[in-house]
C-alpha atoms as a PDB file:
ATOM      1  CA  UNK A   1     297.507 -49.118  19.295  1.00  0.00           C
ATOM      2  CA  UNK A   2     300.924 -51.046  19.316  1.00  0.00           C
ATOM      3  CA  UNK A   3     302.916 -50.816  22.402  1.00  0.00           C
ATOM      4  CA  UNK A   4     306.083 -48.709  23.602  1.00  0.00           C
ATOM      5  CA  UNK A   5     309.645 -50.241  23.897  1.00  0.00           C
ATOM      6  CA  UNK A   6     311.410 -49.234  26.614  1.00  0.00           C
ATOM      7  CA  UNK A   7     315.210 -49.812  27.435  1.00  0.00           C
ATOM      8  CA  UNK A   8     316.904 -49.501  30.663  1.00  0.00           C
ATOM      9  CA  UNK A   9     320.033 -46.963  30.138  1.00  0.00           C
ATOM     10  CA  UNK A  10     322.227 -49.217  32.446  1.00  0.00           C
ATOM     11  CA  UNK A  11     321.520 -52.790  31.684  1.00  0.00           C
ATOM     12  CA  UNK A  12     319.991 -53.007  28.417  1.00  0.00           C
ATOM     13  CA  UNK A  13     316.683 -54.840  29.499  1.00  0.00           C
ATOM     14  CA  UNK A  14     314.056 -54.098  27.559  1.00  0.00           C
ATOM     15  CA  UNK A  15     309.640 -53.344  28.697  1.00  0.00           C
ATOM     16  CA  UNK A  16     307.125 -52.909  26.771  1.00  0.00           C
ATOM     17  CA  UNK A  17     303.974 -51.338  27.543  1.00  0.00           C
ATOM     18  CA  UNK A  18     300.620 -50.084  26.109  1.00  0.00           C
ATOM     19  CA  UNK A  19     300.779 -46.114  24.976  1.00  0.00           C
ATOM     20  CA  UNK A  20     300.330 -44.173  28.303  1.00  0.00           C
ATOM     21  CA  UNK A  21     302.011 -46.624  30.987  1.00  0.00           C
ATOM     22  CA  UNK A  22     305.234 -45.490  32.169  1.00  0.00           C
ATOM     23  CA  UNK A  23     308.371 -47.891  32.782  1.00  0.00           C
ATOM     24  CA  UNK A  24     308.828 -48.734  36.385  1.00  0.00           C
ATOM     25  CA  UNK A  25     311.147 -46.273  38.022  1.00  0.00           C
ATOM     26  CA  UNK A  26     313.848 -49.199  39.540  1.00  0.00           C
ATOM     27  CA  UNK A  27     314.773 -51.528  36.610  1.00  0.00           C
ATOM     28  CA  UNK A  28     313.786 -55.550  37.569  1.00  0.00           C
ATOM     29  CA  UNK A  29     316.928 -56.748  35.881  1.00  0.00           C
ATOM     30  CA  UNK A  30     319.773 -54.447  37.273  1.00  0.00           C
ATOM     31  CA  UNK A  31     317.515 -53.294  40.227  1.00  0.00           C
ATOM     32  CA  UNK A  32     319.112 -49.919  39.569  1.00  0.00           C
ATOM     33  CA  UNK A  33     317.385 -47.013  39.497  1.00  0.00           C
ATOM     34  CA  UNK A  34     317.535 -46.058  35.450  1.00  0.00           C
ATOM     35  CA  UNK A  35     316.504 -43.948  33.016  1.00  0.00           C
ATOM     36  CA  UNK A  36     313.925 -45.771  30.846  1.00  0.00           C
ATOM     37  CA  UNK A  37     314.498 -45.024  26.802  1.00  0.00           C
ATOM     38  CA  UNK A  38     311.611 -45.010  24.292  1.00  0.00           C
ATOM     39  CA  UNK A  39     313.488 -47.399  21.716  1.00  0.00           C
ATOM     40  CA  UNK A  40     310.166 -48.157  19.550  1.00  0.00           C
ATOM     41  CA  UNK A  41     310.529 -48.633  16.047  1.00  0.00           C
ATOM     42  CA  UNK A  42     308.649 -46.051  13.978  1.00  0.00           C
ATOM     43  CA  UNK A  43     310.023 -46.450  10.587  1.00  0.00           C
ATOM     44  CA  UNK A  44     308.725 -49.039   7.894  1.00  0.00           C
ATOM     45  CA  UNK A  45     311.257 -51.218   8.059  1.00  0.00           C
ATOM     46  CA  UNK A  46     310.946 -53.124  10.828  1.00  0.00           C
ATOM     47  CA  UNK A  47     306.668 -52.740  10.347  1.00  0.00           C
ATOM     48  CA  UNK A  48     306.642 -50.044  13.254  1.00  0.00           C
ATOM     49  CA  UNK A  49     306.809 -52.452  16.361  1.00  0.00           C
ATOM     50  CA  UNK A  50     309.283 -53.589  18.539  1.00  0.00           C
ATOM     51  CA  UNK A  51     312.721 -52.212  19.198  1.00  0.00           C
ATOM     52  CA  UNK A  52     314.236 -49.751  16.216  1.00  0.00           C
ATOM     53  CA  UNK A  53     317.275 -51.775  14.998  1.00  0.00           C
ATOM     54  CA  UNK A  54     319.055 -48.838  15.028  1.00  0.00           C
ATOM     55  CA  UNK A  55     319.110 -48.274  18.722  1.00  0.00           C
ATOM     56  CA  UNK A  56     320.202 -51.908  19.935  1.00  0.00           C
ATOM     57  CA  UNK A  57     323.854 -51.803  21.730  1.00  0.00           C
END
């Protein structure tokens, strides 16, 4: 099974982890505490891994 993007609502940094693990509650980048975002790609076009192009910015 492919792995889940994650995205950190503040900073932007991105985690990925196998189906099941959750993102770590203070982000290692901003060492805020965030809300994590699922930002995997599901659609086709970008082969159904990594970040959905549609949800970068």
């Amino acid at each position: 099974m492919e792995k889940i993007t994650w995205k950190c609502s503040k900073c932007g940094y991105t985690y990925e982890a196998d189906p099941g693990v959750v993102p770590p509650e203070t982000c290692p980048t901003c060492k805020d505490k965030c809300e994590f975002v699922n930002v995997t790609c599901y659609i086709p076009e970008c082969g159904m891994t990594g970040q959905d192009p549609r949800l970068k910015g």
